[in-house]
Protein backbone atom coordinates (compact mmCIF):
# COMPACT_ATOMS: atom_id res chain seq x y z
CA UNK A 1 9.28 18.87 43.58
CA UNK A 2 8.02 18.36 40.25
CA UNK A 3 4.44 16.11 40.02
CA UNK A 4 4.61 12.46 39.03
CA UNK A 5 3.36 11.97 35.31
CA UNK A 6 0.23 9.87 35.09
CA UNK A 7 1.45 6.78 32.49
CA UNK A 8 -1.79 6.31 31.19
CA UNK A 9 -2.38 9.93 30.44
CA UNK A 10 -1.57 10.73 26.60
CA UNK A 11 1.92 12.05 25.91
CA UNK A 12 2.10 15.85 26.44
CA UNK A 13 5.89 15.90 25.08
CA UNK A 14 7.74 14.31 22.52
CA UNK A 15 8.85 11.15 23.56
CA UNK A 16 7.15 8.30 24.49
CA UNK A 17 5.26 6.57 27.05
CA UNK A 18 5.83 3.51 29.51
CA UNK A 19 2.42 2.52 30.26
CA UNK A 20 1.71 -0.51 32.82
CA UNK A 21 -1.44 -1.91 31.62
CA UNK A 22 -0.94 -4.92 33.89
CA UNK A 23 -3.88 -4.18 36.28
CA UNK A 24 -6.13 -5.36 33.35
CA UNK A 25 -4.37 -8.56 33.26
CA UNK A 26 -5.30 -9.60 36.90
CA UNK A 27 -8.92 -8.40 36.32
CA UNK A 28 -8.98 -10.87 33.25
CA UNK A 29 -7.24 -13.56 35.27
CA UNK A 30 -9.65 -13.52 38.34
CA UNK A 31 -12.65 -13.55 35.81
CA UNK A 32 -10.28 -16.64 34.14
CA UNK A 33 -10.32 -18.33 37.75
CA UNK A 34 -14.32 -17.40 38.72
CA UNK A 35 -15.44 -18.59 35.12
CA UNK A 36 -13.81 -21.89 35.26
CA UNK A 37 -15.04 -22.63 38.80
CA UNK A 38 -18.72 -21.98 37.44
CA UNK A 39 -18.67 -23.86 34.25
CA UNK A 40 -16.62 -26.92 36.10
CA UNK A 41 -19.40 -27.11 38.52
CA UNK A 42 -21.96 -26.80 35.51
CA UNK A 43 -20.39 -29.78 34.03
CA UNK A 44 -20.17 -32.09 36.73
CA UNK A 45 -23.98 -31.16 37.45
CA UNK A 46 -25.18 -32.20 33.90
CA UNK A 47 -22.52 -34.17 32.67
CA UNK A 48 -23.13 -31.80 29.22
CA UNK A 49 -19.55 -32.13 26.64
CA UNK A 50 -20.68 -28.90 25.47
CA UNK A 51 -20.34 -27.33 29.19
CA UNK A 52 -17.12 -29.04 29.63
CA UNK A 53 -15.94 -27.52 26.29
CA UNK A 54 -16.78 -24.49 27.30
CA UNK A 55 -14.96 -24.91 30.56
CA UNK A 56 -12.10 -25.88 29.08
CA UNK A 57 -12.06 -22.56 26.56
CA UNK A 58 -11.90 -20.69 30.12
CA UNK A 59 -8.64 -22.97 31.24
CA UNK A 60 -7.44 -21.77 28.10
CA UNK A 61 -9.24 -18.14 29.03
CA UNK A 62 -6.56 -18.04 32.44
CA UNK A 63 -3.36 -19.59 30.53
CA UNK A 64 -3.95 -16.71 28.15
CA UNK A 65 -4.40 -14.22 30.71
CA UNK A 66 -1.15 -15.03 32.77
CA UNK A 67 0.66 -14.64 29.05
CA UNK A 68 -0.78 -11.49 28.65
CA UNK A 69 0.78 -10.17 32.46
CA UNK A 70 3.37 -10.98 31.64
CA UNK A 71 3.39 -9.48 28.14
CA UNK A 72 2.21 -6.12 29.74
CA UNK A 73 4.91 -6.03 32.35
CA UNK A 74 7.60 -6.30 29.66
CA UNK A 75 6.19 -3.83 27.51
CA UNK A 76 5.79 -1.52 30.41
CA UNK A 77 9.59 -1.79 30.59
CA UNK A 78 11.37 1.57 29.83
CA UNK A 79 13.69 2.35 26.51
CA UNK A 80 17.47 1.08 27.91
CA UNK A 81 20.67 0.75 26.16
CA UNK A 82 19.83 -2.51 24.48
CA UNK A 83 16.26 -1.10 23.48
CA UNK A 84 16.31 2.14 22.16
CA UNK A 85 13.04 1.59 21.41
CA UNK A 86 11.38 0.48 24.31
CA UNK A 87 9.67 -2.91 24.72
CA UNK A 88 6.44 -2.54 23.69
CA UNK A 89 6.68 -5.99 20.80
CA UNK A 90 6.03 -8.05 23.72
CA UNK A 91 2.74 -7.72 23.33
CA UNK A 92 2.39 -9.37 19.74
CA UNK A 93 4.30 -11.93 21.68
CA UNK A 94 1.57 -12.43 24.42
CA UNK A 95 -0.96 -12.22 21.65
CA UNK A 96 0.94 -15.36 19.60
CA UNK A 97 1.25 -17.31 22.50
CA UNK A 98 -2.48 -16.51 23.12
CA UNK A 99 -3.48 -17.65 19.54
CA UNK A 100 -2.06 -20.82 19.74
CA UNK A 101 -3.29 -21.43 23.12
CA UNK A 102 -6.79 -21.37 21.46
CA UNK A 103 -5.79 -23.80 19.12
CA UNK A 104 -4.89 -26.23 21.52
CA UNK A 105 -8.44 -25.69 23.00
CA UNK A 106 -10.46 -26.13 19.67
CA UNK A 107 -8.44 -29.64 19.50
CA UNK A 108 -9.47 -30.97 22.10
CA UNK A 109 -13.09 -29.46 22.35
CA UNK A 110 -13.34 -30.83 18.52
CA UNK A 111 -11.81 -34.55 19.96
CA UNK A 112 -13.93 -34.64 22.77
CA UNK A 113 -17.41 -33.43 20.71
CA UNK A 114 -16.48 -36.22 18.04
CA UNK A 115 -15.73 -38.88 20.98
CA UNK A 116 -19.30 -37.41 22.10
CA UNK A 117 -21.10 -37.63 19.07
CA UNK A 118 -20.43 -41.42 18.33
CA UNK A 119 -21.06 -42.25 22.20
CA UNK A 120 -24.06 -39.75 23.04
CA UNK A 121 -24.72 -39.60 26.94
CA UNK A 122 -27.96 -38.19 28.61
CA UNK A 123 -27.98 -34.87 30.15
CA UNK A 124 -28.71 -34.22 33.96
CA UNK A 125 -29.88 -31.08 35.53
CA UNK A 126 -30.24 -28.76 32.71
CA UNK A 127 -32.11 -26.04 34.47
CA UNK A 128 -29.32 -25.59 37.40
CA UNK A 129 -26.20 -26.40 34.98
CA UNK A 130 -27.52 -23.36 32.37
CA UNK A 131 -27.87 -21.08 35.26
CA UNK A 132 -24.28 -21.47 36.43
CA UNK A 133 -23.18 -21.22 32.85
CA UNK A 134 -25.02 -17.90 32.25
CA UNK A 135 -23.80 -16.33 35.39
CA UNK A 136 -20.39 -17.70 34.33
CA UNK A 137 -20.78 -15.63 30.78
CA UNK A 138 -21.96 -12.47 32.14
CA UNK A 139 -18.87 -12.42 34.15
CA UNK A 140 -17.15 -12.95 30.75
CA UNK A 141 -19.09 -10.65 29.30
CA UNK A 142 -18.39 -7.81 31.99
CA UNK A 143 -15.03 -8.23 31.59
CA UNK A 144 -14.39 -8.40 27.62
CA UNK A 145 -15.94 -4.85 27.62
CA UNK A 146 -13.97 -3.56 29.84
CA UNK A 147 -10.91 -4.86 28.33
CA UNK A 148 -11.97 -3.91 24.66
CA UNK A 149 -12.34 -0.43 25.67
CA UNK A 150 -8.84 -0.43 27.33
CA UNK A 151 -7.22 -1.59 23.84
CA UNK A 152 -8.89 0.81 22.07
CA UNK A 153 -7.74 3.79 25.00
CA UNK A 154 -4.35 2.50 24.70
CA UNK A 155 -4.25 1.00 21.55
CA UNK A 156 -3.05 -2.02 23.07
CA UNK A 157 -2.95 -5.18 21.32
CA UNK A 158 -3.06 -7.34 24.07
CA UNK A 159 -5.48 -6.14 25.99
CA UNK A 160 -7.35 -5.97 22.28
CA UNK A 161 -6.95 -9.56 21.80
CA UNK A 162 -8.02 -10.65 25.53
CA UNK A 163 -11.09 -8.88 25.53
CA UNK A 164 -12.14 -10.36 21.92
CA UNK A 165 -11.17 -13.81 23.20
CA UNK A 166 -13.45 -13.37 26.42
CA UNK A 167 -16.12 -11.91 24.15
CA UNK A 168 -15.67 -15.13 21.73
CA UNK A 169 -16.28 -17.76 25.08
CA UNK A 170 -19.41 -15.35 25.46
CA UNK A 171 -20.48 -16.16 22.13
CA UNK A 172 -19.36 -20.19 22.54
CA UNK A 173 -21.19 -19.98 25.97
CA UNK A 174 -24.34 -19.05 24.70
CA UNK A 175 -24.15 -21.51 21.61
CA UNK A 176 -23.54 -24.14 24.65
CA UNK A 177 -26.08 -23.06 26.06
CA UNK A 178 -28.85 -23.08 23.24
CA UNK A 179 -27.41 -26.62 22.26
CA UNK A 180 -27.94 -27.84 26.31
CA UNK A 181 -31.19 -26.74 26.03
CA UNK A 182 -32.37 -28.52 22.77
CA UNK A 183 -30.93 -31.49 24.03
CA UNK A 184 -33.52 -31.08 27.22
CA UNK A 185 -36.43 -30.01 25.14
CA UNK A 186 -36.05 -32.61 22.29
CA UNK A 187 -34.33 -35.12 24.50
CA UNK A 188 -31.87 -35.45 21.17
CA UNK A 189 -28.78 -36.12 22.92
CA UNK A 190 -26.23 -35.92 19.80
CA UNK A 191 -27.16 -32.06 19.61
CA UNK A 192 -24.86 -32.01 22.65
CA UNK A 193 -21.97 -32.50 20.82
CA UNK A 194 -22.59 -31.03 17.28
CA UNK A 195 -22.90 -28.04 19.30
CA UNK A 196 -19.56 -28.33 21.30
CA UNK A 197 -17.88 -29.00 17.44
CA UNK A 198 -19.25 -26.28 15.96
CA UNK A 199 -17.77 -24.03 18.62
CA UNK A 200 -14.54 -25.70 17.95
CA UNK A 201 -14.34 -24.41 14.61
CA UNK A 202 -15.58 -20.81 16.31
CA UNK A 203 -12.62 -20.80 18.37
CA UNK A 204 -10.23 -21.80 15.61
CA UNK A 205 -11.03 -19.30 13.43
CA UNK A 206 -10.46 -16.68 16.68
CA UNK A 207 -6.77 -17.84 17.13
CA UNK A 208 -6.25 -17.63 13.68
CA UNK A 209 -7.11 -13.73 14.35
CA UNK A 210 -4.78 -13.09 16.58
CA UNK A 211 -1.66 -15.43 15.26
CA UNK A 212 -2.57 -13.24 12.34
CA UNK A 213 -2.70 -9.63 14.05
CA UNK A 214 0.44 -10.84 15.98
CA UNK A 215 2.56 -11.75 13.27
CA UNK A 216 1.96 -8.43 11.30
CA UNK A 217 2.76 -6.17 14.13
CA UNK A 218 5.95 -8.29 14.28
CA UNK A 219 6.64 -7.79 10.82
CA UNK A 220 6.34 -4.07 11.79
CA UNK A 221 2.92 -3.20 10.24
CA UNK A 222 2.09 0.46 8.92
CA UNK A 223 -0.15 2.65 10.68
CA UNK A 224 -3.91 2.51 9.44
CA UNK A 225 -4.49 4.36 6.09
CA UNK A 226 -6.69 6.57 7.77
CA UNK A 227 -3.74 7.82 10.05
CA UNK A 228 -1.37 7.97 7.53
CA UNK A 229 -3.55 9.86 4.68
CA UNK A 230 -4.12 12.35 8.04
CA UNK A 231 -0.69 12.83 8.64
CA UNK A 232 -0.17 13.34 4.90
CA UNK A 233 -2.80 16.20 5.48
CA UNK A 234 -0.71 17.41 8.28
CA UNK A 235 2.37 17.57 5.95
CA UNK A 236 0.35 19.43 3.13
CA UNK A 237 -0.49 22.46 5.26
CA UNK A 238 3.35 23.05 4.98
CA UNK A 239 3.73 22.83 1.05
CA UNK A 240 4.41 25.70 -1.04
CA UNK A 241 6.57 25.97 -4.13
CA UNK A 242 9.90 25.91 -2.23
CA UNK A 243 8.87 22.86 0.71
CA UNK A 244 7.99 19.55 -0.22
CA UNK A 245 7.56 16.27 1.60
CA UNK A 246 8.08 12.71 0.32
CA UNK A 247 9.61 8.91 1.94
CA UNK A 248 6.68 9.44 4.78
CA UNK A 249 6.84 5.77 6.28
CA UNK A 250 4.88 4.28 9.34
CA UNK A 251 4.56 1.74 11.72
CA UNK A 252 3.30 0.71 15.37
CA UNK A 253 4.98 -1.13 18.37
CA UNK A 254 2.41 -2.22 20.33
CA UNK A 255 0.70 0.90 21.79
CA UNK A 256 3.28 3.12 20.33
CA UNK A 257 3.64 4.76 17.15
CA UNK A 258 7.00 5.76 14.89
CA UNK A 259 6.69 7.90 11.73
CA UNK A 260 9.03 9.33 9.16
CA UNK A 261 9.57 11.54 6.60
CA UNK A 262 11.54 14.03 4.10
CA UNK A 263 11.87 17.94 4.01
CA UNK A 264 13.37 18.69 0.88
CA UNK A 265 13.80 22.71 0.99
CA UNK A 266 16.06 24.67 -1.14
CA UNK A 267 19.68 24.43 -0.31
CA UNK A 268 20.56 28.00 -0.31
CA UNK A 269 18.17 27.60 3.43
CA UNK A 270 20.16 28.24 6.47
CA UNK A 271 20.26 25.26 9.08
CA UNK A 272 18.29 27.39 11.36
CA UNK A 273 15.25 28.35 8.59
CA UNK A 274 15.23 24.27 7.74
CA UNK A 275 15.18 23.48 11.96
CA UNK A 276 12.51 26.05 12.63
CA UNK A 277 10.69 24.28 9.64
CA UNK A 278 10.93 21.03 11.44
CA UNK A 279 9.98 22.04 14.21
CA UNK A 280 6.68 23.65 13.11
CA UNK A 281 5.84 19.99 11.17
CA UNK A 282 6.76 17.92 14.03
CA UNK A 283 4.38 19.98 16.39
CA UNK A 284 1.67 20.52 14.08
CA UNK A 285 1.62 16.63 13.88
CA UNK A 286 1.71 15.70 17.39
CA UNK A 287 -1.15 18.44 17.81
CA UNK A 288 -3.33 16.31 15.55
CA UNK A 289 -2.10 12.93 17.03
CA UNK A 290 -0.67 13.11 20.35
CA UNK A 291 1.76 10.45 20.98
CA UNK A 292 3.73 9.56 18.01
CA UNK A 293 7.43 9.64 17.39
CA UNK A 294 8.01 11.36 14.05
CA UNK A 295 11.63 12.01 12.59
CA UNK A 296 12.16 14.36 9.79
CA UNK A 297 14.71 14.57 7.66
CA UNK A 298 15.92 17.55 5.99
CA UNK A 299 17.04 17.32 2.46
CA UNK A 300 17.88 20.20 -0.37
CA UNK A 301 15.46 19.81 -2.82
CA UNK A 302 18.22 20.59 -5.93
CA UNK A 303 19.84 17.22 -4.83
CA UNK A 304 19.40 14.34 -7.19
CA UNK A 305 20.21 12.10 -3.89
CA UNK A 306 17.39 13.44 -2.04
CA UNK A 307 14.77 11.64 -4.51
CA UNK A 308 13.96 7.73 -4.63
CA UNK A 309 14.86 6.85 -1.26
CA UNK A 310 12.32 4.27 -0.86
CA UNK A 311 10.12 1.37 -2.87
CA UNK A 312 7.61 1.76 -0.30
CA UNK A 313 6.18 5.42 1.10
CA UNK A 314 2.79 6.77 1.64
CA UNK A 315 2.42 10.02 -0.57
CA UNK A 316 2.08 13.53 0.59
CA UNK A 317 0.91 15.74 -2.03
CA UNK A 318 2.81 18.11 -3.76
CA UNK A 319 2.34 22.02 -4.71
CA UNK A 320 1.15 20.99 -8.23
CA UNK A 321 -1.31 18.33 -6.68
CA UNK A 322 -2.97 20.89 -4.25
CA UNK A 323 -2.83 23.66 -7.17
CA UNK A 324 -5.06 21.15 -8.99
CA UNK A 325 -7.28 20.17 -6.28
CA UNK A 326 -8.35 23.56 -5.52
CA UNK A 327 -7.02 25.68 -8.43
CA UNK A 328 -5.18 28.37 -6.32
CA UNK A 329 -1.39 28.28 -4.93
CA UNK A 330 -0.75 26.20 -1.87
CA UNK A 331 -1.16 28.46 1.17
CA UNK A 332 2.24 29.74 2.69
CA UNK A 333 2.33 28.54 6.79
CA UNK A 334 1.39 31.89 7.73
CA UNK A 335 -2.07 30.86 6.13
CA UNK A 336 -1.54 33.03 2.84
CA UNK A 337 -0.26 32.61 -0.17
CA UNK A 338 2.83 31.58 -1.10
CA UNK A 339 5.15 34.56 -1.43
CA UNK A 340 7.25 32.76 -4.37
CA UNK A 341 4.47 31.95 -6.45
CA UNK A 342 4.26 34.23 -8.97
């Protein structure tokens, strides 16, 4: 009976991987439910608008976090006939939703610290109220790094945007927490809320991130130029006078990754040179990145048809360009030179 793949293990074929990523979304939402506890009992014990800011960034926190379960079980969700291409967009969704979530937040936090500020109120209880609230953000803290790394692992948006929203309430906690203690040093009480305001604006410019991030993975985003100028590099290992690449075009779904490009060979090839050909590329590139989708398309290079597909393509350089980068002949595949190049 053959062994059960591991779905969080990188792809060791061609095709690509359903990953359920959803056990990070229950570790963010008990930190959601264990953070708001703390901070609503630091609240009621100094009566502090900054602490109850805060504590209502962590309402926000497990609101988010239920988005982003569900996000991760959809985009866990196999390729069917209605999505050849899996599922995987749900996770700009989650990350949308998770945007504007913290916009709602910086409202009210900004409403309340304004209220605050023209109505100051005396502080109780500092000393016990900052203790909850630190123990609250290292539970934040704990957490964001854990999901941070996870995004990165799986390049998973969601999980990406969690973990810098928990790392952001880190941040706002320990601004609240600075501002709580002025107020009971100086005994300044409008410091309270100037404090709570200021992480407000913090907050808004977070869900501005992510609405951002969101809506240009939507919009079906290229890969980084870093991964495309090294698949480019890829390509160029393959160029001699007769093989040329051009139309290489990128982009990612959520944790996955889709590439394409053109062969143009000469026509007189048989089908079965050009395939071989395409099969060497397509290996050599999933050597040097693992789990990617890449298509190639086989053109002759005598074809007028097979030039100007596209307004937009990242460039893969040609024989010329590599015979003027290191003034010798592009090496043939074998590692040699080119047997057609004079």
């Amino acid at each position: 009976m053959p062994a059960t793949p591991n779905p969080d293990s990188p792809a060791t074929g061609r095709g690509l991987q359903t990953r359920d990523l959803s056990r990070f979304a229950y570790l963010s939402i008990a930190a959601a439910v264990v953070t708001i506890t703390l901070k609503v009992i630091a609240w009621r014990v100094t009566g502090s608008v900054g602490l109850l800011s805060d504590a209502a960034e962590s309402v926000v926190n497990l609101v988010a976090a239920v988005a982003v379960l569900i996000a991760l079980k959809v985009a866990a969700m196999p390729a069917d006939k209605n999505h050849h291409f899996g599922h995987t967009k749900a996770e700009y969704f989650s990350a949308a939703v998770e945007g504007m979530m913290i916009f709602v937040a910086a409202l009210v936090i900004m409403y309340t610290a304004v209220e605050r500020f023209l109505d100051p109120q005396p502080i109780e209880n500092v000393g016990l109220g900052l203790a909850i609230s630190v123990v609250a953000s290292v539970v934040n803290g704990v957490v964001a790094v854990v999901l941070l790394r996870a995004g990165r692992q799986h390049r998973s948006l969601t999980l990406t945007a969690d973990g810098k929203h928990l790392m952001t309430d880190v941040w706002t906690s320990a601004g609240v927490v600075v501002g709580v203690l002025l107020v009971g040093l100086t005994g300044v009480e409008r410091l309270d809320p100037v404090i709570a305001f200021l992480v407000g604006v913090n907050i808004v410019w977070t869900g501005w991130k992510l609405i951002r991030e969101s809506t240009e993975g939507l919009m079906d985003i290229s890969m980084s130029k870093e991964d495309n100028g090294a698949i480019a590099d890829v390509l160029s290992r393959f160029v001699t006078r007769e093989v040329h690449f051009h139309a290489l075009r990128t982009r990612v779904s959520g944790h996955h990754r889709f590439a394409e490009v053109h062969v143009l060979v000469p026509g007189a090839w048989t089908v079965q040179r050009g395939h071989d050909l395409v099969e060497e590329v397509e290996e050599a590139v999933h050597r040097e990145f693992g789990e990617i989708a890449l298509t190639c398309h086989l053109e002759p290079s005598e074809d007028p048809r097979a030039y100007g597909d596209y307004s937009a393509e990242y460039p893969v350089p040609t024989h010329d360009d590599i015979v003027a980068a290191h003034g010798a002949a592009a090496p043939d595949r074998a590692g040699g030179p080119s047997p057609d190049v004079p």
